[in-house]
Protein backbone atom coordinates (compact mmCIF):
# COMPACT_ATOMS: atom_id res chain seq x y z
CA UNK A 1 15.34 106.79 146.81
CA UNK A 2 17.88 108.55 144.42
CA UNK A 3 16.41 108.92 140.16
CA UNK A 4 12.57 108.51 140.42
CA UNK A 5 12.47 109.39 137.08
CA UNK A 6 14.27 110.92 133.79
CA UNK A 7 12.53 112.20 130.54
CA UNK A 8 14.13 113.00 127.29
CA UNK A 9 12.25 115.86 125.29
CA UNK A 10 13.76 115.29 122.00
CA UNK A 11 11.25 118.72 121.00
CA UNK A 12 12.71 121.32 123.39
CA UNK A 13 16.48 119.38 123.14
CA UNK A 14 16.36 118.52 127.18
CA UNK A 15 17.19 115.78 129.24
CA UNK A 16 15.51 115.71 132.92
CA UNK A 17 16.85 114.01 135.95
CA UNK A 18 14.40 113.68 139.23
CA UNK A 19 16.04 112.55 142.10
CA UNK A 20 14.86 112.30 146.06
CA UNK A 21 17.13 111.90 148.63
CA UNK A 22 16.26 111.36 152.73
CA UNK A 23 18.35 114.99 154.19
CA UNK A 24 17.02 118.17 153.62
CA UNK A 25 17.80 120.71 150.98
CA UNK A 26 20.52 122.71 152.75
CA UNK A 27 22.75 119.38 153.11
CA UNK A 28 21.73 118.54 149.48
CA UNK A 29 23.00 121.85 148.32
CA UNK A 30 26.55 120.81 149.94
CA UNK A 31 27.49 117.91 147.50
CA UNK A 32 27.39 120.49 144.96
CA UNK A 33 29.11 123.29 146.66
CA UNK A 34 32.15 121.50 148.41
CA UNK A 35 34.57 119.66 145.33
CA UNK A 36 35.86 117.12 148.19
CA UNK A 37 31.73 115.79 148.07
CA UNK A 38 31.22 116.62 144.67
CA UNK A 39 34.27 114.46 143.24
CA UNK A 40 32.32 111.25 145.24
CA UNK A 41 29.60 111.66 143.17
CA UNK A 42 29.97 113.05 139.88
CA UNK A 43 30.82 110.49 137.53
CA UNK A 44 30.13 106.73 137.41
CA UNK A 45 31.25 104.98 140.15
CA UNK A 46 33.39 103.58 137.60
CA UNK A 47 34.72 107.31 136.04
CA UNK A 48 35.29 109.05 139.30
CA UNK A 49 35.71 112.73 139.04
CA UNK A 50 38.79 115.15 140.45
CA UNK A 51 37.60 118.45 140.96
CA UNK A 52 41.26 120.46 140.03
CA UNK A 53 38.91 123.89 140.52
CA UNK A 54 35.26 124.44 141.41
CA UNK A 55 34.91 128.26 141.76
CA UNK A 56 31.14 127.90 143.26
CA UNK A 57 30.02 131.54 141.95
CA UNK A 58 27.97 132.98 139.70
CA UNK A 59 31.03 133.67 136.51
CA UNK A 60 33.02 131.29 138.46
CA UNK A 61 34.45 127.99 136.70
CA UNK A 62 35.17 124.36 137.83
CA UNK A 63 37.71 122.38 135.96
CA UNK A 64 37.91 118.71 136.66
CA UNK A 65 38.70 114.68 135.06
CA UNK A 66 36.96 111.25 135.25
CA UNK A 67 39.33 108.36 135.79
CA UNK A 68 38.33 105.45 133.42
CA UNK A 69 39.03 101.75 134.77
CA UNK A 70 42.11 101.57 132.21
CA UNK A 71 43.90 104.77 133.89
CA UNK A 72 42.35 106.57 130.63
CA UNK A 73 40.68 110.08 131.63
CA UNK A 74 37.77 112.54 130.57
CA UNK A 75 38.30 116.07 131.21
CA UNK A 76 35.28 118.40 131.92
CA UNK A 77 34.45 122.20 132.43
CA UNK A 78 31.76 123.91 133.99
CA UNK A 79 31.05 128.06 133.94
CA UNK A 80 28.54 128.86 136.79
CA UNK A 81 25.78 131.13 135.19
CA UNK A 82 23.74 131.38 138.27
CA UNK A 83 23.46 130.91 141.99
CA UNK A 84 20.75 130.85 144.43
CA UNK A 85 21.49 128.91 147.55
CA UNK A 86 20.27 126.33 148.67
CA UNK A 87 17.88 126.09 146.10
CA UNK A 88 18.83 126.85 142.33
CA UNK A 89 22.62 126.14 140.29
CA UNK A 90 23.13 126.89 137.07
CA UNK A 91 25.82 125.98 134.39
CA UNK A 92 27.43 125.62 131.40
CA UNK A 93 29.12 122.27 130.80
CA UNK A 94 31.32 120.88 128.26
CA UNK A 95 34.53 118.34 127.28
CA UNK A 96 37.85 120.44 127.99
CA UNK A 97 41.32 119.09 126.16
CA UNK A 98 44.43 117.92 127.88
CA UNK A 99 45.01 121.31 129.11
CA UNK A 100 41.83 121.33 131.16
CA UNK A 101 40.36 123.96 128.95
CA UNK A 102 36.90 124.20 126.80
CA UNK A 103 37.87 122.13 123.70
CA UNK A 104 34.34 122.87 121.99
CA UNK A 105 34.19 119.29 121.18
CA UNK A 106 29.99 118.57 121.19
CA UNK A 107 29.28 122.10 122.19
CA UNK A 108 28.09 123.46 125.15
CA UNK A 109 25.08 122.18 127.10
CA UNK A 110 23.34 124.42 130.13
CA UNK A 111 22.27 122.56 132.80
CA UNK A 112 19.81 124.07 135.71
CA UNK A 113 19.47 121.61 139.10
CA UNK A 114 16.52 122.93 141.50
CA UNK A 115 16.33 121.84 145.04
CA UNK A 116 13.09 121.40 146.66
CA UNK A 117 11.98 120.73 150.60
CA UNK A 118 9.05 117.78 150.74
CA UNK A 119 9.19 117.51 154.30
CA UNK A 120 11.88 114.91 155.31
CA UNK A 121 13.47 114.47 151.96
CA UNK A 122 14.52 116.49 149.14
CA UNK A 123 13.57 116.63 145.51
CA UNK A 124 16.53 117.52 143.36
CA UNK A 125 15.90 118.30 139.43
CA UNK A 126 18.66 118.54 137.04
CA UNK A 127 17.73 119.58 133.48
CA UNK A 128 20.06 119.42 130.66
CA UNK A 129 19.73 121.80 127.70
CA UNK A 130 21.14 120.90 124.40
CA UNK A 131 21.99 123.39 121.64
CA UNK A 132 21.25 120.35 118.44
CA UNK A 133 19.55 116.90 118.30
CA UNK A 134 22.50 115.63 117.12
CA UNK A 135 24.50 116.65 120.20
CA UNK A 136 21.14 115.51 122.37
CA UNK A 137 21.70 111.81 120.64
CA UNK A 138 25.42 111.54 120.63
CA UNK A 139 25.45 112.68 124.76
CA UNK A 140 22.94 109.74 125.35
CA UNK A 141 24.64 107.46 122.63
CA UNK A 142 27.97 107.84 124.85
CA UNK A 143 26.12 106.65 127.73
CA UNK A 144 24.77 110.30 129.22
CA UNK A 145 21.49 109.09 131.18
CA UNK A 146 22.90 106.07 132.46
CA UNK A 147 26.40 107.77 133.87
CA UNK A 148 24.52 110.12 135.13
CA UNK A 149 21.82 107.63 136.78
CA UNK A 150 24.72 105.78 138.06
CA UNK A 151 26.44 108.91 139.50
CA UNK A 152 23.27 110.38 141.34
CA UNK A 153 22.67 106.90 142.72
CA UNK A 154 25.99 107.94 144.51
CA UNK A 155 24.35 110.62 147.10
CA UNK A 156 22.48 108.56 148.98
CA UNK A 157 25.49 106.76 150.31
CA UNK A 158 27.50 109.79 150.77
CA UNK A 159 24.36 111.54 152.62
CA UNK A 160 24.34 108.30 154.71
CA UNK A 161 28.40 108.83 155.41
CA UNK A 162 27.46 112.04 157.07
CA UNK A 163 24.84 111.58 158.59
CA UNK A 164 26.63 108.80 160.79
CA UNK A 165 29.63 110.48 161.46
């Protein structure tokens, strides 16, 4: 199943990401909560992540890296803003520097991801919220939608993983 749909609202600077996924929402909620899960999913599957902190609180902050095919890497932050398990995450997200810190480089963008029970699957939304349309265009002109397609095409497999073990 994974991304049924995405929808860019270039008017209210957001990027949508529906996704269902055959396990219900309390298993959904764990490939965000535990890094080990997280890591196997959040990136392309050819930008792996390495979660090097993932404070799962409301205040708390994740720092982690993507692993390019060259050896190159992409370091990331995220500052939890909200938590409602299983249902509701919430969180700032930007580019850190070398030092695994908030660089500032194209801002800040706020991202909300909504679980929902439909029976025997789950219905995950992720919206991204932009501060410009110029940081809106550059995050899809560096390949945004379809990373993050790519990466949320991951769960299913490692849903399937635990479900057979």
């Amino acid at each position: 199943m994974t991304v049924i749909s995405t929808h860019k609202d270039t008017e209210n600077l957001t990027l949508t990401f529906v996704a269902e996924f055959a396990a219900d929402v309390e298993r959904v909620w764990q490939v965000w909560e535990d890094p080990r899960q997280l890591e196997r999913w959040w990136g392309p599957p050819t930008w792996p992540a390495t979660f090097v902190r993932h404070d799962f609180v409301e205040g708390g902050e994740s720092r982690y890296y993507m692993t390019g095919p060259e050896g190159e890497k992409a370091r990331g932050w995220w500052k939890t803003t909200a938590v409602q398990a299983p249902n509701t995450l919430e969180f700032d997200d930007g580019f850190a520097g070398e030092d695994g810190e908030p660089s500032g480089f194209l801002g800040t963008t706020h991202c909300v991801v909504k679980l929902e029970g439909t029976g025997a699957t789950t219905r995950m939304t992720t919206r991204s919220s932009f501060e410009s349309l110029e940081q809106l265009e550059e995050m899809l002109k560096m390949g945004m939608e379809e990373g993050m397609r790519e990466a949320m095409g991951q769960i299913d497999g490692l849903l399937a993983l635990e479900a057979n073990a």
